[in-house]
C-alpha atoms as a PDB file:
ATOM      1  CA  UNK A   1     -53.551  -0.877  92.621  1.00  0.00           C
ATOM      2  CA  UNK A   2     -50.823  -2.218  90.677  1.00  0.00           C
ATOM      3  CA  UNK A   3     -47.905  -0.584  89.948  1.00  0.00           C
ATOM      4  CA  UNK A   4     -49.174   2.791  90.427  1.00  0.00           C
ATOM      5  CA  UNK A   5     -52.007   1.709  88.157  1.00  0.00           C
ATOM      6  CA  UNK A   6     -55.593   1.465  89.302  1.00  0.00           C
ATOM      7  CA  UNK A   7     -57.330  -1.207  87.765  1.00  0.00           C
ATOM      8  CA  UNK A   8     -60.753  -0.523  88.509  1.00  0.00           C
ATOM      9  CA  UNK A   9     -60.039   3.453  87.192  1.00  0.00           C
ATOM     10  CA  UNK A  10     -58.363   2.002  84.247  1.00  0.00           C
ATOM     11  CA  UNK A  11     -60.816  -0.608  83.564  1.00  0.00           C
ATOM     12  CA  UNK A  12     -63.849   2.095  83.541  1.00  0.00           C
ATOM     13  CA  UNK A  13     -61.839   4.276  81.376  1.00  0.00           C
ATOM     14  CA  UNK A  14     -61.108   2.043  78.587  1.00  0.00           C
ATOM     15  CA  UNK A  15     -64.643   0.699  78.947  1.00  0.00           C
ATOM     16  CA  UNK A  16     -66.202   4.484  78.560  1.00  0.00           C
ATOM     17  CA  UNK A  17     -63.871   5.174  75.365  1.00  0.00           C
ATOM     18  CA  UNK A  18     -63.798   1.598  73.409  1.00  0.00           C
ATOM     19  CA  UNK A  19     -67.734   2.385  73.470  1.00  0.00           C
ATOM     20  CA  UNK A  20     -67.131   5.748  72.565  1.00  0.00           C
ATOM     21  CA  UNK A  21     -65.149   4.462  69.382  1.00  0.00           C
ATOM     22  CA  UNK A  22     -67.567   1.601  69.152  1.00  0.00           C
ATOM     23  CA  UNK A  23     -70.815   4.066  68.804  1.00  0.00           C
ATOM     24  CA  UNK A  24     -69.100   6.568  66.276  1.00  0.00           C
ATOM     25  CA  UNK A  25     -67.746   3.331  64.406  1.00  0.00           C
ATOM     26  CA  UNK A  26     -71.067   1.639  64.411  1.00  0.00           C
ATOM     27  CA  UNK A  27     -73.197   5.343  62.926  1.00  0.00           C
ATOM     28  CA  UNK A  28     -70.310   5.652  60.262  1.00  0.00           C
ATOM     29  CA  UNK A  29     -70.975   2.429  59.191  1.00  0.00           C
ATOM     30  CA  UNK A  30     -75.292   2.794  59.407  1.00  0.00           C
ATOM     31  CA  UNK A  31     -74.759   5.666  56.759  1.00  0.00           C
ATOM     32  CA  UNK A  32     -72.287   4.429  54.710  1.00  0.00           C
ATOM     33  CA  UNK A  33     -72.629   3.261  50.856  1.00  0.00           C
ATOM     34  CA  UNK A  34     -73.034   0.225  49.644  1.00  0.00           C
ATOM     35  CA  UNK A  35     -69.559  -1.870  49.298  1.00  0.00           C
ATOM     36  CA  UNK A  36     -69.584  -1.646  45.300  1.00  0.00           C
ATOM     37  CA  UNK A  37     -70.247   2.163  45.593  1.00  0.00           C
ATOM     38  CA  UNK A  38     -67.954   2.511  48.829  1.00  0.00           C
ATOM     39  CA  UNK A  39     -65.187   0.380  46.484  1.00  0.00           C
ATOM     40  CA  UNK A  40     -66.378   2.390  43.098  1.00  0.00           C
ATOM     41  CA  UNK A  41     -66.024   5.718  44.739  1.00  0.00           C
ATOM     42  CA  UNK A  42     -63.430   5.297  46.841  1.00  0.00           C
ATOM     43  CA  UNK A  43     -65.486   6.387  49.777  1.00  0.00           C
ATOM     44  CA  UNK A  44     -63.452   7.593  52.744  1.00  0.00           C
ATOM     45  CA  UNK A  45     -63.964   9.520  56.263  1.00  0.00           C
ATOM     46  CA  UNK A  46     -61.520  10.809  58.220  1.00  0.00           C
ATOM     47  CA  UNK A  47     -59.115   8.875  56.228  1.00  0.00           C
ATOM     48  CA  UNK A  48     -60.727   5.979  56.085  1.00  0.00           C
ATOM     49  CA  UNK A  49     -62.533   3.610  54.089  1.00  0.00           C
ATOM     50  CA  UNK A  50     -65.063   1.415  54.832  1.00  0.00           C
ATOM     51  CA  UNK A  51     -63.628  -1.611  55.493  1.00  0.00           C
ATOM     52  CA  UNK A  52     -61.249   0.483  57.759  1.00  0.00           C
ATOM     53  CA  UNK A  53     -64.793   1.683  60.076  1.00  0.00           C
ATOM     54  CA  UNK A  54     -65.541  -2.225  59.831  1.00  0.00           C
ATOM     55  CA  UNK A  55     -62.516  -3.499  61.212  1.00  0.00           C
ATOM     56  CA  UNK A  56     -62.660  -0.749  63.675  1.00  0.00           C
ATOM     57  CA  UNK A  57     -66.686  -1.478  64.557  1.00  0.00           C
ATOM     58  CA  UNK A  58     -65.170  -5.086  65.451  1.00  0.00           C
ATOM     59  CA  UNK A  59     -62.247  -4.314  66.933  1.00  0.00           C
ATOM     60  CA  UNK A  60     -63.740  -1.863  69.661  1.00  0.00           C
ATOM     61  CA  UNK A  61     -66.801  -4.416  70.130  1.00  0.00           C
ATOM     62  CA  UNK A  62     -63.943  -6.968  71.123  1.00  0.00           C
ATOM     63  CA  UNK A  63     -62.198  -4.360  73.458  1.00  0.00           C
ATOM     64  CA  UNK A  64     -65.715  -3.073  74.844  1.00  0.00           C
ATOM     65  CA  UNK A  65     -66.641  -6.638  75.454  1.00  0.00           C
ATOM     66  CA  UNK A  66     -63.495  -7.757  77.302  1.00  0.00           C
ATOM     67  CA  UNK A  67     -62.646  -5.025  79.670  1.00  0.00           C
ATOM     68  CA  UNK A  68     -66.541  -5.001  80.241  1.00  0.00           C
ATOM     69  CA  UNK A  69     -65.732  -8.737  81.426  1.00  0.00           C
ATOM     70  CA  UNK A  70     -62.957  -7.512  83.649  1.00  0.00           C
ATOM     71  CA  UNK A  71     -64.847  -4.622  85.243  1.00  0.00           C
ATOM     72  CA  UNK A  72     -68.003  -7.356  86.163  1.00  0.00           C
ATOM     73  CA  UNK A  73     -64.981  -9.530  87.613  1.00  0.00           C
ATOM     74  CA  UNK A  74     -63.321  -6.697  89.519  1.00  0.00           C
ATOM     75  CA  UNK A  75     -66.793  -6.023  90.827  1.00  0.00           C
ATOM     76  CA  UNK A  76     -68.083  -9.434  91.283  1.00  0.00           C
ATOM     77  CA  UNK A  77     -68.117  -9.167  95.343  1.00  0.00           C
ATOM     78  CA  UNK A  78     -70.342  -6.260  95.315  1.00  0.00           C
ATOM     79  CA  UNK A  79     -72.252  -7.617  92.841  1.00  0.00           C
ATOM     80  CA  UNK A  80     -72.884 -10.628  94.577  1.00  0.00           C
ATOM     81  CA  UNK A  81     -73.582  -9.058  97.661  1.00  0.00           C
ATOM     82  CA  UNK A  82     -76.713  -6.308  95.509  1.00  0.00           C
ATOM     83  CA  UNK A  83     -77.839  -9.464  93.917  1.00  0.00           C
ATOM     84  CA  UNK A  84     -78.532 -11.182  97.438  1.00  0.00           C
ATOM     85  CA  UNK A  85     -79.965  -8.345  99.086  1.00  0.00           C
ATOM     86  CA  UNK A  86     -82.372  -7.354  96.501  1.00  0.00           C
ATOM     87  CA  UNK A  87     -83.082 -11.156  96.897  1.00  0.00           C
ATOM     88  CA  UNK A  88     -85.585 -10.044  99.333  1.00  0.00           C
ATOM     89  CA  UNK A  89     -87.734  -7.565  97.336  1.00  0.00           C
ATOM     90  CA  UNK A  90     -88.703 -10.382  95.442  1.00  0.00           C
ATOM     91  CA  UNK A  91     -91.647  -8.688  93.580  1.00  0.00           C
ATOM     92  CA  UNK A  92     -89.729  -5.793  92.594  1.00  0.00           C
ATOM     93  CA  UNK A  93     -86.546  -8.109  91.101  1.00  0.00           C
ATOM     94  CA  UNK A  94     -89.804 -10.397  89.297  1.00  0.00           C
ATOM     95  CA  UNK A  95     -90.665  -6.889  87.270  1.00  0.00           C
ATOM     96  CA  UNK A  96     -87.570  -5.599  86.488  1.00  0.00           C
ATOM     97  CA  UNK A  97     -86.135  -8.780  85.409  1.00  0.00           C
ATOM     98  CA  UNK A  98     -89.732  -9.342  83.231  1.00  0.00           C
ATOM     99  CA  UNK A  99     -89.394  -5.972  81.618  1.00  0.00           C
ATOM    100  CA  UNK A 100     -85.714  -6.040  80.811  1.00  0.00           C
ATOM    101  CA  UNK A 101     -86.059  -9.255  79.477  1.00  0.00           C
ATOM    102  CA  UNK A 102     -89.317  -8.297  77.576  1.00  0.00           C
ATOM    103  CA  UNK A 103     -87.443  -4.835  75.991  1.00  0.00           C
ATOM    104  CA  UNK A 104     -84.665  -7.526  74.958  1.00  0.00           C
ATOM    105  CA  UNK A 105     -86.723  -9.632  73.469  1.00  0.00           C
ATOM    106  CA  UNK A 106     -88.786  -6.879  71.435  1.00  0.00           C
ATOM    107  CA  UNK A 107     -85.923  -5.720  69.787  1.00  0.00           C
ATOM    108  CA  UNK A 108     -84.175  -8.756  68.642  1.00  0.00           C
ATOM    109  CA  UNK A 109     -87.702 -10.314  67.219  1.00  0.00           C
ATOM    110  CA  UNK A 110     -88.433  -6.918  66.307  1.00  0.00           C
ATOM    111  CA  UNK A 111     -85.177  -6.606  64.200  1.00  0.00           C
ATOM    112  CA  UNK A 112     -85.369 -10.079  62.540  1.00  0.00           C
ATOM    113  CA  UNK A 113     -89.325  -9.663  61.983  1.00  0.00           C
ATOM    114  CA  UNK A 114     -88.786  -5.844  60.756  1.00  0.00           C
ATOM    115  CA  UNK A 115     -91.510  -4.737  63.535  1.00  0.00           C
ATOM    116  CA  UNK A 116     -92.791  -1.117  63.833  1.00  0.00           C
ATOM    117  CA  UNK A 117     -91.291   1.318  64.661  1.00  0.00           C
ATOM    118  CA  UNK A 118     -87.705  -0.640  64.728  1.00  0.00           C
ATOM    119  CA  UNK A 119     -88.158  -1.476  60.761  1.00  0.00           C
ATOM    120  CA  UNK A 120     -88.127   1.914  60.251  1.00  0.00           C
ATOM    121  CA  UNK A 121     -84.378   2.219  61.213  1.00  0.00           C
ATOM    122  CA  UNK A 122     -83.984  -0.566  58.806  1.00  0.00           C
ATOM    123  CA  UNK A 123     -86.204   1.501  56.317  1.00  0.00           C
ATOM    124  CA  UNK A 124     -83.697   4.293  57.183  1.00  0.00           C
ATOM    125  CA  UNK A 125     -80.220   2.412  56.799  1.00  0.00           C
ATOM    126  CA  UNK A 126     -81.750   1.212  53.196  1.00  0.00           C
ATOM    127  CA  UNK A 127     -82.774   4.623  51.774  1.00  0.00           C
ATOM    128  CA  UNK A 128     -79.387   6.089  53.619  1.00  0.00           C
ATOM    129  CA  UNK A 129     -77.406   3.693  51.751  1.00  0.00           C
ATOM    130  CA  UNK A 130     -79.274   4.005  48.876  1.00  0.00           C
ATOM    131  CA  UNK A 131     -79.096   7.877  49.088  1.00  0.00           C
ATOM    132  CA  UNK A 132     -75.779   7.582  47.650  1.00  0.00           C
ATOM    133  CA  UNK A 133     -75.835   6.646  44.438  1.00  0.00           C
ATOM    134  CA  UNK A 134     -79.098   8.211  43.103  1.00  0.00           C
ATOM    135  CA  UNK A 135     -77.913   8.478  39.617  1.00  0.00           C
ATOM    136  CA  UNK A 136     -76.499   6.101  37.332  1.00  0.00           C
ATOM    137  CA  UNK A 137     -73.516   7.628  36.949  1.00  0.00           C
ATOM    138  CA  UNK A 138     -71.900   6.241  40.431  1.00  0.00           C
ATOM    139  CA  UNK A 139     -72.583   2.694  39.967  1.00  0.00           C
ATOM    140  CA  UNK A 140     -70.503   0.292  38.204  1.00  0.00           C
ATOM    141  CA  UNK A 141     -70.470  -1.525  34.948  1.00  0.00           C
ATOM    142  CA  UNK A 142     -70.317  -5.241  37.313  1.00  0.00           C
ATOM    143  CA  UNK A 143     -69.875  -6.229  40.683  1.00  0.00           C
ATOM    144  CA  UNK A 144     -66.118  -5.864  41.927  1.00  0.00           C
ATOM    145  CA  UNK A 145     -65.276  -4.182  38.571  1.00  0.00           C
ATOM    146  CA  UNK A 146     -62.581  -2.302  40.597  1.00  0.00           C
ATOM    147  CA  UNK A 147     -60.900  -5.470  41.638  1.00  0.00           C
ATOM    148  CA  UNK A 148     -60.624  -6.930  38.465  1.00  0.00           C
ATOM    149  CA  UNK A 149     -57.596  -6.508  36.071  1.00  0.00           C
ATOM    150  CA  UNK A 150     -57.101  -3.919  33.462  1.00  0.00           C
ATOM    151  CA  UNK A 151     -56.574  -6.507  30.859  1.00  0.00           C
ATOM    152  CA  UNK A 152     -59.615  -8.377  31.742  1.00  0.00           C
ATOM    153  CA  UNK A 153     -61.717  -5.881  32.199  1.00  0.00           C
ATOM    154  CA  UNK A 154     -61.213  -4.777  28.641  1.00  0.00           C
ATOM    155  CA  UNK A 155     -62.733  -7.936  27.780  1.00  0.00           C
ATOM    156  CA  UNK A 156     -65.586  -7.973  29.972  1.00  0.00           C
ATOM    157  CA  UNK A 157     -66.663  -4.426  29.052  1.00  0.00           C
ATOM    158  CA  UNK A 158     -65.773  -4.574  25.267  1.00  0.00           C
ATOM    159  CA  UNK A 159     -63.356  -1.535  25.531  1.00  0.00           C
ATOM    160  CA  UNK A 160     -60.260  -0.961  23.063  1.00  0.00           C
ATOM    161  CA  UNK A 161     -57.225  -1.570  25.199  1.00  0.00           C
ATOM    162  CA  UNK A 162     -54.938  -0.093  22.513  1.00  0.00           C
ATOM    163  CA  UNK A 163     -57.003   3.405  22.508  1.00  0.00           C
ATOM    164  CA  UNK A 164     -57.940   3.304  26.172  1.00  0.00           C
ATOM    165  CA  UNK A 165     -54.244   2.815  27.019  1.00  0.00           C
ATOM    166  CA  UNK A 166     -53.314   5.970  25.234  1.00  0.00           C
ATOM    167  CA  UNK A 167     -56.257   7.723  26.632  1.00  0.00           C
ATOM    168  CA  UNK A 168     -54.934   6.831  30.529  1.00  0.00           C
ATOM    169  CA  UNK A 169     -51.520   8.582  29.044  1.00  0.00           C
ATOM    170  CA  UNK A 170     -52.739  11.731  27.697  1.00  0.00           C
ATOM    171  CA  UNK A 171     -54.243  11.891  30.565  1.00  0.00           C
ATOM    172  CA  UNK A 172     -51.815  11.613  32.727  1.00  0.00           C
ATOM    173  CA  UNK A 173     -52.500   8.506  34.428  1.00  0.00           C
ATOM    174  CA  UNK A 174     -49.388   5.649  34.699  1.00  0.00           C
ATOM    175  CA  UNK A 175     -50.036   2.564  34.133  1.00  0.00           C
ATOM    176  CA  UNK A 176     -47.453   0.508  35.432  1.00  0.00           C
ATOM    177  CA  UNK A 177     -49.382  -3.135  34.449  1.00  0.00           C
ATOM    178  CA  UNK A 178     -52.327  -4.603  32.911  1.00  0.00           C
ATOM    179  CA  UNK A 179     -52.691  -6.693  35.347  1.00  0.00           C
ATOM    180  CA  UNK A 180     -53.087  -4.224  38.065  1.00  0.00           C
ATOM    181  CA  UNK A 181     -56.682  -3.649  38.755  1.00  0.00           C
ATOM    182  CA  UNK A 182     -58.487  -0.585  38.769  1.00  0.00           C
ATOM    183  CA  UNK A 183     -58.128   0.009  42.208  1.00  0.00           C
ATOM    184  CA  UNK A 184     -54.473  -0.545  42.386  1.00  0.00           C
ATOM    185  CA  UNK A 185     -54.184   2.148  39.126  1.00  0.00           C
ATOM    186  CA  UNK A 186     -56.412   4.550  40.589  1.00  0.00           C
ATOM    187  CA  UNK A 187     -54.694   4.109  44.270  1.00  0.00           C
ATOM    188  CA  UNK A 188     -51.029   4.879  42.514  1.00  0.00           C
ATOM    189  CA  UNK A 189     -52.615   7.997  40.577  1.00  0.00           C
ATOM    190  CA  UNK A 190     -54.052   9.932  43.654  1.00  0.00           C
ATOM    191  CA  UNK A 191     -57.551   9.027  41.945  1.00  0.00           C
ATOM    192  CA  UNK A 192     -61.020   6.972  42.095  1.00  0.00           C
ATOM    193  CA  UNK A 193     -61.788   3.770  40.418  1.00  0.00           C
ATOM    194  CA  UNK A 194     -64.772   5.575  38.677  1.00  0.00           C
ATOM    195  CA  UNK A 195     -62.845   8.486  37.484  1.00  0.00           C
ATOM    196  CA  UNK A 196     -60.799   5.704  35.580  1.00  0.00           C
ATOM    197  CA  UNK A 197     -63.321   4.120  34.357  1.00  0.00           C
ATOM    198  CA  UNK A 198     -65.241   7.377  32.841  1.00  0.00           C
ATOM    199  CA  UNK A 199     -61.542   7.837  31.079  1.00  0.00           C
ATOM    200  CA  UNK A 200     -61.747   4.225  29.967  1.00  0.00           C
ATOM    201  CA  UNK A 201     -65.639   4.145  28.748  1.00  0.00           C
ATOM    202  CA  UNK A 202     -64.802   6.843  25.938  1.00  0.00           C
ATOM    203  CA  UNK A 203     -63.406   3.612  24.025  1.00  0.00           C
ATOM    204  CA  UNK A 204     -66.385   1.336  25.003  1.00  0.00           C
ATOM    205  CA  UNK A 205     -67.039  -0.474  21.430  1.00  0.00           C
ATOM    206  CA  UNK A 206     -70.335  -2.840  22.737  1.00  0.00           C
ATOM    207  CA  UNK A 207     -72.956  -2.172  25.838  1.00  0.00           C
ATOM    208  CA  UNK A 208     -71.996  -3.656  28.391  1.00  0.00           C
ATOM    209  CA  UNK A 209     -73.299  -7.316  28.672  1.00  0.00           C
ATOM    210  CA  UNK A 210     -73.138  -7.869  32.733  1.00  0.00           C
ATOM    211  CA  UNK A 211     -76.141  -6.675  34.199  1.00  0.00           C
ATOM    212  CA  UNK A 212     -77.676  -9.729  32.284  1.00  0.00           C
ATOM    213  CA  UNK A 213     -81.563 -10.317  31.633  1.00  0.00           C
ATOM    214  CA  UNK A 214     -83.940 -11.143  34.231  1.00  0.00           C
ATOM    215  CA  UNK A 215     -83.389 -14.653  34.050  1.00  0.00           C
ATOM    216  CA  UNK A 216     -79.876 -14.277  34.981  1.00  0.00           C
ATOM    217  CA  UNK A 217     -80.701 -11.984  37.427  1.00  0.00           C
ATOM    218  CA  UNK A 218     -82.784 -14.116  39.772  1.00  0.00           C
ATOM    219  CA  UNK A 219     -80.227 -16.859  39.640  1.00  0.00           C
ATOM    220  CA  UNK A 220     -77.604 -14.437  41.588  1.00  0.00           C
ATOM    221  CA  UNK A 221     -77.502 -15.953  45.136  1.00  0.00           C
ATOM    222  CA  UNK A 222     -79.392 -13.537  47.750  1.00  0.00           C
ATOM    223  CA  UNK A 223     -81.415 -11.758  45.056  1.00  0.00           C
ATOM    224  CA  UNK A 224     -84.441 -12.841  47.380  1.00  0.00           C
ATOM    225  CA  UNK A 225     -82.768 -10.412  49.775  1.00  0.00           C
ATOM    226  CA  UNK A 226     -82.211  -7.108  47.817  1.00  0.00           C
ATOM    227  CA  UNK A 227     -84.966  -4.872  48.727  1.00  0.00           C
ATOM    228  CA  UNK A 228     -87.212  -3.041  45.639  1.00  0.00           C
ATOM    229  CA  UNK A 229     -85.110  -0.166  46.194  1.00  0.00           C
ATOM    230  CA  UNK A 230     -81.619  -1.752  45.428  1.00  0.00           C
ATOM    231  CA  UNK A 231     -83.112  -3.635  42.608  1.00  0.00           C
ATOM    232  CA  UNK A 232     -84.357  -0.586  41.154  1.00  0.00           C
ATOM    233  CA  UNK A 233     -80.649   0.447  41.518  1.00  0.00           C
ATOM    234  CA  UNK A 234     -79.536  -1.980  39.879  1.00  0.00           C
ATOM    235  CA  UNK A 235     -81.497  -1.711  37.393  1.00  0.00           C
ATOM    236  CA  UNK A 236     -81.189   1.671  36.763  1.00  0.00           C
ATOM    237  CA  UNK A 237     -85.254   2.652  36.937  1.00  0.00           C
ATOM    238  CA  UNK A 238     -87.119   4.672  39.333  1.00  0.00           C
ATOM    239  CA  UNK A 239     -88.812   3.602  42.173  1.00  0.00           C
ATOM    240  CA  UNK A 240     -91.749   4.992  41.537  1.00  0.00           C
ATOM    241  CA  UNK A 241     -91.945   3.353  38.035  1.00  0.00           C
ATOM    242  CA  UNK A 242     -91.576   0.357  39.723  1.00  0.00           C
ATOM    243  CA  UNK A 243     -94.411   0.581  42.361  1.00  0.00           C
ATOM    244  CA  UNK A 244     -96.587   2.342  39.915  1.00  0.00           C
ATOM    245  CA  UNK A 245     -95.849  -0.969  37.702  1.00  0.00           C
ATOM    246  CA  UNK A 246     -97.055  -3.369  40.640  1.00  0.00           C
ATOM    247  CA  UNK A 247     -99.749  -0.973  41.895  1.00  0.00           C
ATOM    248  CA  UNK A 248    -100.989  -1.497  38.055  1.00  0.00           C
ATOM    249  CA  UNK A 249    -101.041  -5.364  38.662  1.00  0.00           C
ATOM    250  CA  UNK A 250    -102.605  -5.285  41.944  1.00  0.00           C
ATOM    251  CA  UNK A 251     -99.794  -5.572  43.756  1.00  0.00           C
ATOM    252  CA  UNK A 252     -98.797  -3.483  46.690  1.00  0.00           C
ATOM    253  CA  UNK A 253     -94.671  -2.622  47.559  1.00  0.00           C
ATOM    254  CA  UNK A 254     -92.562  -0.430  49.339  1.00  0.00           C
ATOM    255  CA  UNK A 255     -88.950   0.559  48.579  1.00  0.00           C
ATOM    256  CA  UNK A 256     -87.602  -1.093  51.384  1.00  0.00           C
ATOM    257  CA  UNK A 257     -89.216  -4.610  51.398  1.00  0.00           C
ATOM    258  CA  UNK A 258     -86.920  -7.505  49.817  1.00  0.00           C
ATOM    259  CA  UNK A 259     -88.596  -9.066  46.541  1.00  0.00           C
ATOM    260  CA  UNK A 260     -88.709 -12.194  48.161  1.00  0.00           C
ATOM    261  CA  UNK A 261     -91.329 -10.194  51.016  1.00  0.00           C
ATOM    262  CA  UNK A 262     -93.227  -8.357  48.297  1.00  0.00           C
ATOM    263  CA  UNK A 263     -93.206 -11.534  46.151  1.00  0.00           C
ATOM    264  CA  UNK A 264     -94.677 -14.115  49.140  1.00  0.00           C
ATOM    265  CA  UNK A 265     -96.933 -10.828  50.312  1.00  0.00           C
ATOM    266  CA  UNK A 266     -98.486 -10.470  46.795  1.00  0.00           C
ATOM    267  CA  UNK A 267     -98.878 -14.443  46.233  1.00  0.00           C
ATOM    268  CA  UNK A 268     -96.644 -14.596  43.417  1.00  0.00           C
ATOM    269  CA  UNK A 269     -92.969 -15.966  42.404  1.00  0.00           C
ATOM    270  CA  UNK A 270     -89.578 -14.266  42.967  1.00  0.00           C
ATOM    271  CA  UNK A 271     -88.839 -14.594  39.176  1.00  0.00           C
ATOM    272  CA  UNK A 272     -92.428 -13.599  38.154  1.00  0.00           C
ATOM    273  CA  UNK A 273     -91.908 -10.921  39.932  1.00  0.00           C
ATOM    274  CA  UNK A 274     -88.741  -9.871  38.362  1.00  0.00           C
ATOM    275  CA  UNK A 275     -90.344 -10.597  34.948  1.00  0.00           C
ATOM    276  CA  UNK A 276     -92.839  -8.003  35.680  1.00  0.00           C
ATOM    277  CA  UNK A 277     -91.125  -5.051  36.938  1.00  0.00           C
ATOM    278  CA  UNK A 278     -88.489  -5.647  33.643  1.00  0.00           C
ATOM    279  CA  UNK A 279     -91.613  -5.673  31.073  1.00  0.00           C
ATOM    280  CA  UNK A 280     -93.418  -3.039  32.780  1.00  0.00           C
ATOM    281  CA  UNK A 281     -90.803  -0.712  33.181  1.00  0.00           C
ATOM    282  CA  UNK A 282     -89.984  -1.197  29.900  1.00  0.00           C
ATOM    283  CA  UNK A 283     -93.105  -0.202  28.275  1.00  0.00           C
ATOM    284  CA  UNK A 284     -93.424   3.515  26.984  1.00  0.00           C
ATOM    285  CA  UNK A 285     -96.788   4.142  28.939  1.00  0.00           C
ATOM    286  CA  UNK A 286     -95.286   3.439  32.589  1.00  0.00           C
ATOM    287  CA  UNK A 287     -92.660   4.807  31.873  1.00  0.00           C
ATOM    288  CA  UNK A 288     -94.040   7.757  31.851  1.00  0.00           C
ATOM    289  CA  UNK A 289     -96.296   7.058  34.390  1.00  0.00           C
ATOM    290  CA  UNK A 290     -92.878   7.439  36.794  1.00  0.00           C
ATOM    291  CA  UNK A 291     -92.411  10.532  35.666  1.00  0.00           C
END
């Protein structure tokens, strides 16, 4: 005791509650959106955002970890003396040692090698994340197009500043700067970086040229990684158009396996395989095939 404290009471306490926080911080952020929907949206629980729940999920890991280290150190002497007299039941320290260490290493292979049944949490945390922009409506024009500023993204996305500028007014929204971004604008009017944006697409002169072709799609870094389902996101098509497309070129796919998976699983090329869900989806036949 110190100071009226106990330090092993203490110690325990903080422990219980920092993995408390930890576990709630670490199922917000298994169901949360994607960042450029989270950013787009302006997702929030409880108040906060999610890179609020991420710096949280670290945080408490850091806590949980450290007075975890203290408690083992407060405890070390009767530690020590378990460890030594269950030095005797050799057999029975030979299994549980073999299993724990077997259940330990299941789930990290199992987690890097997406192994049944653990790759269907993975599965899960996909479609979950997924789940939350189902229509095309929630997704942005680009990546980061809430960071970027006002001015500039006029240019990127072909909009008339002068008309979209009076729009924002009539509409109530200030605009203080064009080079605020639409965060910071949609922030100071109580309001969501998509809600801008709808206000700001009503003077959209051109499509918008940033999604790119397929070419230009396979040469963004970690495309390899983005599973059929995000692509098909991105893309704005169904999956089901886009597995019906493979299916029809004897290829087999599932939502939640990276191109780069279904690409190397199929015998075929990441950018091939790109080139085929574009054309395919594209023609009038599957599309109604995804129907």
């Amino acid at each position: 005791m110190t100071g009226g404290v106990q330090t092993r009471a203490l110690t325990s306490l903080v422990t219980a509650m920092s993995f408390l926080v930890m576990t709630v911080s670490g199922v917000v952020l298994y169901v949360v959106p994607t960042g450029r929907i989270a950013s787009w949206i302006d997702w929030r629980f409880l108040g906060l955002g999610k890179t609020d729940w991420g710096n949280l999920h670290i945080i408490s890991c850091v806590l949980f970890m450290t007075v975890a280290a203290v408690h083992v150190w407060l405890n070390i002497k009767p530690l020590l003396a378990y460890i030594r007299h269950r030095a005797a039941a050799t057999i029975a320290i030979k299994k549980e040692t073999f299993l724990a260490l077997g259940i330990t290493i299941f789930f990290v292979v199992g987690s890097i090698g997406r192994i049944p049944p653990l790759s269907l949490l993975l599965d899960l945390n996909t479609y979950l994340k997924g789940s939350w922009n189902p229509v095309t409506a929630l997704e942005p024009p680009f990546g980061h197009a809430e960071q970027l500023p006002l001015n500039a993204f006029f240019q990127k996305t072909g909009i008339n500043g002068e008309l979209a500028r009076a729009e924002l007014a009539d509409r109530g929204i200030q605009l203080r700067s064009e080079k605020e971004s639409l965060e910071q604008i949609a922030r100071a009017n109580d309001t969501t970086p998509l809600e801008i944006y709808k206000i700001l697409k009503l003077h959209e002169q051109k499509p918008t040229a940033v999604s790119g072709t397929v070419t230009s799609a396979v040469e963004q870094k970690g495309l390899g990684k983005m599973t059929l389902m995000q692509w098909c996101s991105e893309n704005r098509i169904s999956e089901h158009q886009a597995v019906t497309v493979l299916q029809q070129h004897g290829m087999k796919a599932q939502a939640g396996q990276s191109l780069r998976e279904i690409a190397v699983h199929n015998g075929t090329t990441l950018s091939e395989l790109t080139a085929l869900l574009s054309s395919g989806v594209s023609q009038p036949g599957t599309a109604r095939a995804g129907k």
